[in-house]
C-alpha atoms as a PDB file:
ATOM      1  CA  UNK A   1     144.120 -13.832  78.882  1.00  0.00           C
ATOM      2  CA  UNK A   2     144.908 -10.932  76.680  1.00  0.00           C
ATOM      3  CA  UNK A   3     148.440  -9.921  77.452  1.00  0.00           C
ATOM      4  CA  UNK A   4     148.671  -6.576  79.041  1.00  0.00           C
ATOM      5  CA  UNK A   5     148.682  -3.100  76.778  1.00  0.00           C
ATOM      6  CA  UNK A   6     151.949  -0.909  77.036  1.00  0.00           C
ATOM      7  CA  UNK A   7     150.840   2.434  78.842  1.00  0.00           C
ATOM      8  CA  UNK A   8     151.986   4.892  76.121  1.00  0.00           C
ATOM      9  CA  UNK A   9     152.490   7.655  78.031  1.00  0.00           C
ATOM     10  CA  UNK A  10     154.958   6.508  80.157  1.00  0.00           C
ATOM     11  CA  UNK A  11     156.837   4.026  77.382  1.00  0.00           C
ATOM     12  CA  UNK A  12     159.192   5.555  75.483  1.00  0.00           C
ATOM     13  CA  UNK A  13     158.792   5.879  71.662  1.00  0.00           C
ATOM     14  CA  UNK A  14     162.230   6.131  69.771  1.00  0.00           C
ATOM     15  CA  UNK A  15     160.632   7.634  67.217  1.00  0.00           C
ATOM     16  CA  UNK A  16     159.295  10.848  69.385  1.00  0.00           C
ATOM     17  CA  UNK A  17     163.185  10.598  70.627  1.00  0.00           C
ATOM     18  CA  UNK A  18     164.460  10.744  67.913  1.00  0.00           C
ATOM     19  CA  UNK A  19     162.369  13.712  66.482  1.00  0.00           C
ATOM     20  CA  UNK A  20     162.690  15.438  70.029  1.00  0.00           C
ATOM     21  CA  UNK A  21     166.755  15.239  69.694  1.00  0.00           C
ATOM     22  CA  UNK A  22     166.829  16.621  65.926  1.00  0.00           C
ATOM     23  CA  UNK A  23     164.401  19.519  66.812  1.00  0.00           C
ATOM     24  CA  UNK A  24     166.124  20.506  70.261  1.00  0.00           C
ATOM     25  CA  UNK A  25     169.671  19.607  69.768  1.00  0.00           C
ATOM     26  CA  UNK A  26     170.832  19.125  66.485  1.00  0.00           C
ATOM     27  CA  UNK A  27     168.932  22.138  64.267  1.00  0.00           C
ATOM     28  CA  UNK A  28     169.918  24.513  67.199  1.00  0.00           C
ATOM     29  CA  UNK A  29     173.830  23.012  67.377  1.00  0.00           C
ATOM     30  CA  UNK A  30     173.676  23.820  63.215  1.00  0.00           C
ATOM     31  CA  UNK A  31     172.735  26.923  63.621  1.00  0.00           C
ATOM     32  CA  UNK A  32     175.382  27.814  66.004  1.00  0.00           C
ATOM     33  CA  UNK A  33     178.030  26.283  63.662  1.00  0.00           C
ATOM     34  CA  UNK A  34     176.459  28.276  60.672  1.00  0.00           C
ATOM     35  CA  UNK A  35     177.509  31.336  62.995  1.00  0.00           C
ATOM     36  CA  UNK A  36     180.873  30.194  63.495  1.00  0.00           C
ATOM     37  CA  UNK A  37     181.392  29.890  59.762  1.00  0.00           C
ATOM     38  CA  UNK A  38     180.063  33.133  59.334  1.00  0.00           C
ATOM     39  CA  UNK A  39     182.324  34.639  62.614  1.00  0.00           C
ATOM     40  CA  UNK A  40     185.761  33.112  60.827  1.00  0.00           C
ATOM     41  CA  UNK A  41     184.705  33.774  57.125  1.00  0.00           C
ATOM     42  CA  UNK A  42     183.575  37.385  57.893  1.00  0.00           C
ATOM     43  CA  UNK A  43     185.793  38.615  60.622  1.00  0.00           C
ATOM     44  CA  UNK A  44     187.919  36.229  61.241  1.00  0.00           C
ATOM     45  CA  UNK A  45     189.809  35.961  58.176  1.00  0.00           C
ATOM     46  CA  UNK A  46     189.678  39.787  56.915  1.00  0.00           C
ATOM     47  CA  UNK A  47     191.088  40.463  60.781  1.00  0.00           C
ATOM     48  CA  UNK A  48     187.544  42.877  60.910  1.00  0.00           C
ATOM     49  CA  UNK A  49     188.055  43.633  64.229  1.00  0.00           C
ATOM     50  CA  UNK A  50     191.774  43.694  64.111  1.00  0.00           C
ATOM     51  CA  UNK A  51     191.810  46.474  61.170  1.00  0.00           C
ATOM     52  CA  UNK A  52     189.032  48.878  60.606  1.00  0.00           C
ATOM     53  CA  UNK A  53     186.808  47.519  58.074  1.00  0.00           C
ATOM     54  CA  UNK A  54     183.299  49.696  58.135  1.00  0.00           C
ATOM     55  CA  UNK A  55     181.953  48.026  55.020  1.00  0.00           C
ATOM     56  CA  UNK A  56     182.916  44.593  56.197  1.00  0.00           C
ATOM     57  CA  UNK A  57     181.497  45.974  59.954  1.00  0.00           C
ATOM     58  CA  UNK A  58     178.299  46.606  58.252  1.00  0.00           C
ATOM     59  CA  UNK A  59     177.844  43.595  56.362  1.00  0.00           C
ATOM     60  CA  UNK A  60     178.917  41.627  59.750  1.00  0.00           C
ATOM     61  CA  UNK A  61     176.465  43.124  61.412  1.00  0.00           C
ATOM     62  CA  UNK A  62     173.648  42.514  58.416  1.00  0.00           C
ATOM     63  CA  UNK A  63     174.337  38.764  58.113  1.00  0.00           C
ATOM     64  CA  UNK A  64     176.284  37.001  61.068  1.00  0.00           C
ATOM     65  CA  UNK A  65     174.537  39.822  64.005  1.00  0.00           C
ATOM     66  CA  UNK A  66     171.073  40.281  62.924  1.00  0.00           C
ATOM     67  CA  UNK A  67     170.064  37.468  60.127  1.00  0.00           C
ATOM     68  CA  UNK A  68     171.743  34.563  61.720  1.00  0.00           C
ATOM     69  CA  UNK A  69     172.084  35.571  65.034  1.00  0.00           C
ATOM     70  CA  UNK A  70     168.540  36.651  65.552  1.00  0.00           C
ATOM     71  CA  UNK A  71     166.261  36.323  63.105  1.00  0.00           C
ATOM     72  CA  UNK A  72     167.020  32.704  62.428  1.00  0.00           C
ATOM     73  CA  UNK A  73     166.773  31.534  66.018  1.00  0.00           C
ATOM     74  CA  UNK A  74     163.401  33.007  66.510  1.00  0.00           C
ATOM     75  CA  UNK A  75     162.445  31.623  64.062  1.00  0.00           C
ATOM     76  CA  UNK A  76     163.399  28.142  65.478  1.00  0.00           C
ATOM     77  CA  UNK A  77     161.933  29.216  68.696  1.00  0.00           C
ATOM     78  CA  UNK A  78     158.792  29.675  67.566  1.00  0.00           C
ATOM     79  CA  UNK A  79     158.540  26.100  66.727  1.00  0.00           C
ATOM     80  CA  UNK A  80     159.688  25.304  70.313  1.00  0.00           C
ATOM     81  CA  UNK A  81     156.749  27.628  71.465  1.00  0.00           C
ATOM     82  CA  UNK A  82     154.115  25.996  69.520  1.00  0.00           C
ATOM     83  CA  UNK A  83     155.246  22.497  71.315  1.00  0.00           C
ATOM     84  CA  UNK A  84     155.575  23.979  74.888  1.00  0.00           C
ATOM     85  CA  UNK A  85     158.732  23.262  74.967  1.00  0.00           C
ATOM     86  CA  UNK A  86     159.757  26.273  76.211  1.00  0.00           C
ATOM     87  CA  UNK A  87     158.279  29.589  76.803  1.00  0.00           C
ATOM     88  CA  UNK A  88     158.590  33.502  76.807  1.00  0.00           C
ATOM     89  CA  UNK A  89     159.756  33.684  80.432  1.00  0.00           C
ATOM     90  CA  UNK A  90     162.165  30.878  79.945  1.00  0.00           C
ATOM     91  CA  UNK A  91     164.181  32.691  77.084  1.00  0.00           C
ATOM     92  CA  UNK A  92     164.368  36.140  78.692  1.00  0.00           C
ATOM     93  CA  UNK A  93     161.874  38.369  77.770  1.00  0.00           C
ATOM     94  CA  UNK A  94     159.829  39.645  80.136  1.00  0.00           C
ATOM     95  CA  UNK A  95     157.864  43.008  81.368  1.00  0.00           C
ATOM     96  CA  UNK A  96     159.335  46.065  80.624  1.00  0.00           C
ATOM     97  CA  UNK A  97     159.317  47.242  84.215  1.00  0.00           C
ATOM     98  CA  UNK A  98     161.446  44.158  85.475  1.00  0.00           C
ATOM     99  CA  UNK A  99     164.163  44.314  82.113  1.00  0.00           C
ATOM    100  CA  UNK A 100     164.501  47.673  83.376  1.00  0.00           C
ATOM    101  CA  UNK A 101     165.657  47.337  87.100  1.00  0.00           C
ATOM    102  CA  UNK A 102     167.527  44.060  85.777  1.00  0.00           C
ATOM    103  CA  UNK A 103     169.122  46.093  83.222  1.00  0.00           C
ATOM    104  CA  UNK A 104     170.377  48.889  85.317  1.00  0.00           C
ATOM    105  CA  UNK A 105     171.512  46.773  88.171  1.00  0.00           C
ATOM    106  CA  UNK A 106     173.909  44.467  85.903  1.00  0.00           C
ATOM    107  CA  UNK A 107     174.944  48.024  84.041  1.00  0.00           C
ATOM    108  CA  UNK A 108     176.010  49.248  87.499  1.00  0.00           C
ATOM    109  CA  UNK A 109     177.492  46.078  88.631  1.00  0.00           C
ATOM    110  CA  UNK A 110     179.587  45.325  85.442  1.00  0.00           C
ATOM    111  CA  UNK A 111     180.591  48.893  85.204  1.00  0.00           C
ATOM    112  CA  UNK A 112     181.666  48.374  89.429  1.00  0.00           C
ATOM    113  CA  UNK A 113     183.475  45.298  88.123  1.00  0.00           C
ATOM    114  CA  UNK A 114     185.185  46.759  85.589  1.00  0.00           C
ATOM    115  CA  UNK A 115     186.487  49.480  87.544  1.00  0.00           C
ATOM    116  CA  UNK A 116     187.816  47.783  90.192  1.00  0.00           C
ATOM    117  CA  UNK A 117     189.292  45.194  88.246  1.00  0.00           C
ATOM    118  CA  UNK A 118     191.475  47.851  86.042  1.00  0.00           C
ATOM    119  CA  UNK A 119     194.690  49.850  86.779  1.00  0.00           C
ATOM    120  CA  UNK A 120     193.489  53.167  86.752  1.00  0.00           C
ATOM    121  CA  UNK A 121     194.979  54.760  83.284  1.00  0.00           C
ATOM    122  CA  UNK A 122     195.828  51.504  82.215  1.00  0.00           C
ATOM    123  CA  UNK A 123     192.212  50.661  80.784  1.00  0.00           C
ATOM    124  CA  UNK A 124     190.171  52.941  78.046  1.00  0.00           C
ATOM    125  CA  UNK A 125     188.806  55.842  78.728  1.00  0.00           C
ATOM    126  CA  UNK A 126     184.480  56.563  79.208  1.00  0.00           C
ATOM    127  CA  UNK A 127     184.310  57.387  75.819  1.00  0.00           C
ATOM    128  CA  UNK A 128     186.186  54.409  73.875  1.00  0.00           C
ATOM    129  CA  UNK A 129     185.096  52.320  76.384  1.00  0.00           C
ATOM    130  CA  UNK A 130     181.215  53.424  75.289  1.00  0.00           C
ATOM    131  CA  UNK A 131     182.406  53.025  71.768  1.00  0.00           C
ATOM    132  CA  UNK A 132     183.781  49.271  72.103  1.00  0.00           C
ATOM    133  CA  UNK A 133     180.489  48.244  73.733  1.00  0.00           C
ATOM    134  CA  UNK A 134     178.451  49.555  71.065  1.00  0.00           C
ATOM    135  CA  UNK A 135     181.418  47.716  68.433  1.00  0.00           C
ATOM    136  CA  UNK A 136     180.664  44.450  70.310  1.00  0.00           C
ATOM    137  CA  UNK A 137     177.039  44.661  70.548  1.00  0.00           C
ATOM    138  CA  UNK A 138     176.283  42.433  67.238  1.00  0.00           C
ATOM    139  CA  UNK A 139     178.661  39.855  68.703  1.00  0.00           C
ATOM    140  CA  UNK A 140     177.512  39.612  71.955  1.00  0.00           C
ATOM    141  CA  UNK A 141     173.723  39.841  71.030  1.00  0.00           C
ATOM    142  CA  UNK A 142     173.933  37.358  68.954  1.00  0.00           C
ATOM    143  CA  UNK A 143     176.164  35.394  71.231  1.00  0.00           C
ATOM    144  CA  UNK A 144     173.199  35.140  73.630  1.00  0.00           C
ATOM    145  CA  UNK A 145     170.275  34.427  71.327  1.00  0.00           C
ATOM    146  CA  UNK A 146     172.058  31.718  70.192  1.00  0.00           C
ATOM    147  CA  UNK A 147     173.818  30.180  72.732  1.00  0.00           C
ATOM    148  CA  UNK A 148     171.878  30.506  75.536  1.00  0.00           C
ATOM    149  CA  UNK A 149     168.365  31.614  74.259  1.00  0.00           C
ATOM    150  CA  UNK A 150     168.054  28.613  71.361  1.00  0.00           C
ATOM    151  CA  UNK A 151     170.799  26.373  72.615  1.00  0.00           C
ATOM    152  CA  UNK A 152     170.481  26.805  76.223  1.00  0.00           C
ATOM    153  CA  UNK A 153     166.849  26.563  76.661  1.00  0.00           C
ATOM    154  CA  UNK A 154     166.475  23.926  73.959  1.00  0.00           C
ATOM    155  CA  UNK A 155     169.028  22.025  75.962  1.00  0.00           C
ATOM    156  CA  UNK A 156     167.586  22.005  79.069  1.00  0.00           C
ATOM    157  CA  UNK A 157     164.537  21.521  77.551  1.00  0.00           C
ATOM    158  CA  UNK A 158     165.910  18.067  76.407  1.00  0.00           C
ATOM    159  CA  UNK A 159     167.451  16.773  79.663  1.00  0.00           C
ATOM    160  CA  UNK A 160     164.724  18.346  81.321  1.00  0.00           C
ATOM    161  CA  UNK A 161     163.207  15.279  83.031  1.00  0.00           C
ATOM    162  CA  UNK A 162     166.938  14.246  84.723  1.00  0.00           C
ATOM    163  CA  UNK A 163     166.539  17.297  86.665  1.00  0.00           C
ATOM    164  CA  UNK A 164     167.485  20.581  87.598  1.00  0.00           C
ATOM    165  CA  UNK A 165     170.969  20.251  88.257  1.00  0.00           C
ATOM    166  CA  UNK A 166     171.494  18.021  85.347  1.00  0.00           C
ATOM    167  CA  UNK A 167     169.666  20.447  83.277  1.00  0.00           C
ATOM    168  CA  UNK A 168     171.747  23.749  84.859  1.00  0.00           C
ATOM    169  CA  UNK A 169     175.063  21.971  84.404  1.00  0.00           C
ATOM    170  CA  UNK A 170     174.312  20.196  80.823  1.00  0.00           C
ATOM    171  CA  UNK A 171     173.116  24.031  79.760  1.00  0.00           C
ATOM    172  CA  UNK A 172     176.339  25.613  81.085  1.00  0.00           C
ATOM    173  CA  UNK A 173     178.915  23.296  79.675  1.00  0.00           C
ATOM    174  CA  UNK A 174     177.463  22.921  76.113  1.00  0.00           C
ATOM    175  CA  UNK A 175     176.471  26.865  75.918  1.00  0.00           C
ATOM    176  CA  UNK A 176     179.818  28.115  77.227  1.00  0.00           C
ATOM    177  CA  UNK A 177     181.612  25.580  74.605  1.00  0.00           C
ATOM    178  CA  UNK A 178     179.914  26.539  72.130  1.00  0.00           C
ATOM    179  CA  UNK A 179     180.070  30.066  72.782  1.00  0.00           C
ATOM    180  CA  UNK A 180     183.885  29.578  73.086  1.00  0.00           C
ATOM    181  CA  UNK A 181     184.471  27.690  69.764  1.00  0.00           C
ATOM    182  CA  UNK A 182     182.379  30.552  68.032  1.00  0.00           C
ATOM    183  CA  UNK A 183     184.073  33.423  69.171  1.00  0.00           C
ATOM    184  CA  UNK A 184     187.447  31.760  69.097  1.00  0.00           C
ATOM    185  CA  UNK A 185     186.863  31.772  65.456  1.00  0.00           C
ATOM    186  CA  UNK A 186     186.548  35.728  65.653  1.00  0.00           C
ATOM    187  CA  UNK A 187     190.705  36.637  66.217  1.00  0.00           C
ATOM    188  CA  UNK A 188     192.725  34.556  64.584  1.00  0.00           C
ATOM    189  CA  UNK A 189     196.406  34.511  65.409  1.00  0.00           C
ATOM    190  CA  UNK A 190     196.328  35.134  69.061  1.00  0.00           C
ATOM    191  CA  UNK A 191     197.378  32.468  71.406  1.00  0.00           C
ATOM    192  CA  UNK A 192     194.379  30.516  70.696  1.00  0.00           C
ATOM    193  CA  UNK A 193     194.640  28.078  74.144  1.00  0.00           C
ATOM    194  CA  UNK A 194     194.710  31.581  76.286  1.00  0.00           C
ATOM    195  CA  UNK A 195     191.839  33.381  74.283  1.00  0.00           C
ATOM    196  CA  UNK A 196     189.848  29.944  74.195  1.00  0.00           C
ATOM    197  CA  UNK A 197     189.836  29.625  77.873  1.00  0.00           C
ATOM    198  CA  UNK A 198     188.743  33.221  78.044  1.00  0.00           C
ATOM    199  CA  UNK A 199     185.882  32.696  75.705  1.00  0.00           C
ATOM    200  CA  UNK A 200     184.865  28.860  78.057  1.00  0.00           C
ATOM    201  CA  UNK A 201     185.066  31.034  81.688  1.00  0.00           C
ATOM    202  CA  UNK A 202     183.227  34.101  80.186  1.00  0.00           C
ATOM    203  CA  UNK A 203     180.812  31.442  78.474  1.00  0.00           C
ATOM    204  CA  UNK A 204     180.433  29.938  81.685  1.00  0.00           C
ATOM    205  CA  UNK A 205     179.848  33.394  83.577  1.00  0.00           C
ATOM    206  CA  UNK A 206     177.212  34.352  81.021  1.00  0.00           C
ATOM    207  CA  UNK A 207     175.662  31.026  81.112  1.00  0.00           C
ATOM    208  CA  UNK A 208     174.955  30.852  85.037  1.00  0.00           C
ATOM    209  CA  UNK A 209     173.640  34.449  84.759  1.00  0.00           C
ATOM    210  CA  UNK A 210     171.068  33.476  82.182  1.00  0.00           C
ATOM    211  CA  UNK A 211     169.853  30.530  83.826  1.00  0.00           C
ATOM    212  CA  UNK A 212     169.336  32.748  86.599  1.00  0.00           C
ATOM    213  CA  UNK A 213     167.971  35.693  85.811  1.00  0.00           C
ATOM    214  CA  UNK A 214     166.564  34.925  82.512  1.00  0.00           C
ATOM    215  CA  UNK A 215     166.613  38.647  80.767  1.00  0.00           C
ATOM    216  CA  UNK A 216     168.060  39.003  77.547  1.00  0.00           C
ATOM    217  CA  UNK A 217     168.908  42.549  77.579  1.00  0.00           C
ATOM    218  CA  UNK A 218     171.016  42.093  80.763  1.00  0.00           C
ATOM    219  CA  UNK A 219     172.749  38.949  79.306  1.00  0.00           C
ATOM    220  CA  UNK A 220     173.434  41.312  76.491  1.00  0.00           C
ATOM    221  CA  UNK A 221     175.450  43.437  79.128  1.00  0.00           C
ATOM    222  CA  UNK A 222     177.122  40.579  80.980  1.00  0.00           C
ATOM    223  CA  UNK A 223     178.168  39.513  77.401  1.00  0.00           C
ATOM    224  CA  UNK A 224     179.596  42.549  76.322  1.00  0.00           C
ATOM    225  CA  UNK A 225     181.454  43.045  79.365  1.00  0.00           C
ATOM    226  CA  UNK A 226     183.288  40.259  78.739  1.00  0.00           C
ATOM    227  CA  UNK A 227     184.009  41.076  75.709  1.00  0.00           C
ATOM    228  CA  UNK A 228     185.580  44.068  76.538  1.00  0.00           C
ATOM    229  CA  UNK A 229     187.540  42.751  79.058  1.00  0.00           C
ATOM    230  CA  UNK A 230     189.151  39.757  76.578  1.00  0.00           C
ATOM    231  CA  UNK A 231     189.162  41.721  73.534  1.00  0.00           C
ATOM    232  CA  UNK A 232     190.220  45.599  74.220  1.00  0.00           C
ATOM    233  CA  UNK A 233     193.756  44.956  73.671  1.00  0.00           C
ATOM    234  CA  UNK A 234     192.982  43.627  70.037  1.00  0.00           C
ATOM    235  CA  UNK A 235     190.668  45.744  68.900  1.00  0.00           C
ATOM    236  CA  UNK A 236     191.585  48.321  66.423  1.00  0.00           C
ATOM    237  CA  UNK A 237     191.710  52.015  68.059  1.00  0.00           C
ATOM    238  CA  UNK A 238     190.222  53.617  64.948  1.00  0.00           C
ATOM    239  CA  UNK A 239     186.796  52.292  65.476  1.00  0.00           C
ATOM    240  CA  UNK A 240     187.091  54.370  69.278  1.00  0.00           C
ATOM    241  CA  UNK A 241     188.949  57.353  68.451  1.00  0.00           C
ATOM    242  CA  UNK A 242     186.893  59.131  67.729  1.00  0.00           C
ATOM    243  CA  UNK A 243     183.704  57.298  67.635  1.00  0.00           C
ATOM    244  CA  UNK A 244     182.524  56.547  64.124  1.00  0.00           C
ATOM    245  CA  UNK A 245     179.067  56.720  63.274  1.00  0.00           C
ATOM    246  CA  UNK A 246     179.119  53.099  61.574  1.00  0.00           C
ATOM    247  CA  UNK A 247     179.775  51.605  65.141  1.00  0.00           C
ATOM    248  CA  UNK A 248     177.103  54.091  66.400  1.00  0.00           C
ATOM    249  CA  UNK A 249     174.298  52.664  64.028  1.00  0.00           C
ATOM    250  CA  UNK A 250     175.809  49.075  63.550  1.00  0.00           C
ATOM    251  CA  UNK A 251     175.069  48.525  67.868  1.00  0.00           C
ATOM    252  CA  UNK A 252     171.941  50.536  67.431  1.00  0.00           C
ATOM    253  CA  UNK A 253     170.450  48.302  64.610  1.00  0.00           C
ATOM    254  CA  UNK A 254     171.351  45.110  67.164  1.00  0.00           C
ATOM    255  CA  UNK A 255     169.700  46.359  69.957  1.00  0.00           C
ATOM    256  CA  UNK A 256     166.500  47.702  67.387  1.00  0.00           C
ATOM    257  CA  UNK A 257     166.193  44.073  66.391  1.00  0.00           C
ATOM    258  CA  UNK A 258     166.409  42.444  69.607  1.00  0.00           C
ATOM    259  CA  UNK A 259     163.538  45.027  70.749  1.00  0.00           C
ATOM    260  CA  UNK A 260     161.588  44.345  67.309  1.00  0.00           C
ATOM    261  CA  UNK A 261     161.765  40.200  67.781  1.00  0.00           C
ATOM    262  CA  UNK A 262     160.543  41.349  71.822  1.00  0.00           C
ATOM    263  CA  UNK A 263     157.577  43.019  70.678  1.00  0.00           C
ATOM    264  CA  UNK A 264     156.435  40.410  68.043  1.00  0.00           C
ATOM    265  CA  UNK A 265     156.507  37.800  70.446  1.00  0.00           C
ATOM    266  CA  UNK A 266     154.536  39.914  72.995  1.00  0.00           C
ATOM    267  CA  UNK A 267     152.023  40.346  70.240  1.00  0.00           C
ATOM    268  CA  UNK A 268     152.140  36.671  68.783  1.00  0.00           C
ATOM    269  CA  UNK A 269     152.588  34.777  72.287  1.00  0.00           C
ATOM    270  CA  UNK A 270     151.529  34.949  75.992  1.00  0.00           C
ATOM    271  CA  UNK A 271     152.440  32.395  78.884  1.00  0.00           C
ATOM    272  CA  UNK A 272     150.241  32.258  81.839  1.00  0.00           C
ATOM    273  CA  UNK A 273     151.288  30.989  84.517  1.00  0.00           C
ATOM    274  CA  UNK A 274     149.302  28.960  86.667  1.00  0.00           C
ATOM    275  CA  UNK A 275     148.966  29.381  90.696  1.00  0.00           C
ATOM    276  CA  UNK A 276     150.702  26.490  92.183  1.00  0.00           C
ATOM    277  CA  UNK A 277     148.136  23.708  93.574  1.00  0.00           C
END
């Protein structure tokens, strides 16, 4: 009797393993470390937000915000798409009408947040606090594409048949560490155990938020937020007062390419989703 025939869809192949762990966790880990070179080599060793650099803001913005922190995970996303790995819903771009509301709600309930969580006169004013989100744009949008819209999908991708819980909790630990270790790298000589918890809770924050709401714009807010809240006392006052037009244009050209990469993938990809049997 001919011995029985391995059912190879439910055996599992090292090989496809193997290939599935390089293309989901490792090229998407590199990247992020590639971006952590480029946050300590760019700004964290010329103190760029420390000192008013404009140049060196500009050429931040060129290489670590836009080329590595959003071209280059597309890029690598599109390779997840073309698998159905993951999909446009999953990474947080959706219809304009819902980015909207979910934009304005998380606007209004960070800027809630932020006041009640302040000394009044103690915290910047409207104006330089307009100007430090717009100086922390490129980090933070860049932050989420790759820590939470390459890493954190391709993540949960990965673990994806242990679970949902094992999937939400393996995505927020590994995003919000790696989101911690890179932005550590931004400030150097601060009390790096303090600011490194910072970076892990706000990782953490941002993390749960994307999982559950799954907009990219509004992580983009929740990110920045943050941001503002750990870094204002370490930023330089010259890029606020007043504000400079570099800032101005460096947050504008972020939030340009995030809204270019959106409307390519509308154009390029569409996920349907299917009425529940």
């Amino acid at each position: 009797m001919d011995d029985p025939q391995p059912d190879g869809l439910n055996t599992a192949r090292p090989g496809l393993r193997f290939s599935s762990s390089v293309t989901l966790v490792v090229i998407p880990l590199m990247i992020a470390g590639i971006w952590l070179l480029e946050n300590y080599l760019l700004a964290g060793t010329t103190r760029l937000f420390q000192h008013m650099d404009l140049p060196g803001l500009v050429l931040y913005t060129a290489l670590a915000g836009i080329l590595v922190g959003i071209i280059i995970p597309i890029v690598r996303i599109r390779a997840a798409f073309l698998s159905g790995a993951i999909n446009m819903f999953q990474i947080g771009f959706r219809s304009a009408r819902r980015t909207g509301a979910t934009v304005i709600l998380t606007t209004v309930t960070c800027a809630a947040v932020f006041l009640f969580t302040n000394i009044p006169g103690s915290g910047p004013d409207p104006g330089e606090t307009a100007a430090l989100f717009l100086l922390l744009l490129p980090v933070s949008a860049a932050a989420v594409m790759i820590c939470w819209v390459l890493i954190g999908t391709h993540i949960q991708a990965y673990v994806r048949c242990e679970g949902v819980v094992i999937s939400v909790i393996t995505g927020v630990v590994v995003t919000a560490l790696v989101f911690a270790l890179c932005l550590a790298a931004l400030i150097p000589g601060q009390d790096i155990g303090n600011l490194f918890g910072g970076f892990f809770a706000a990782g953490c924050i941002s993390a749960f938020f994307f999982f559950a709401v799954r907009d990219i714009y509004a992580s983009i807010v929740v990110v920045t937020s943050c941001l503002i809240t750990l870094l204002q006392s370490v930023i330089d006052p010259a890029y606020l007062v007043p504000v400079n037009p570099i800032v101005v244009f460096c947050g504008s050209a972020v939030i340009i390419a995030v809204i270019g990469i959106h409307g390519f993938l509308l154009r390029h990809y569409t996920t349907i989703m299917l009425p529940r049997q």
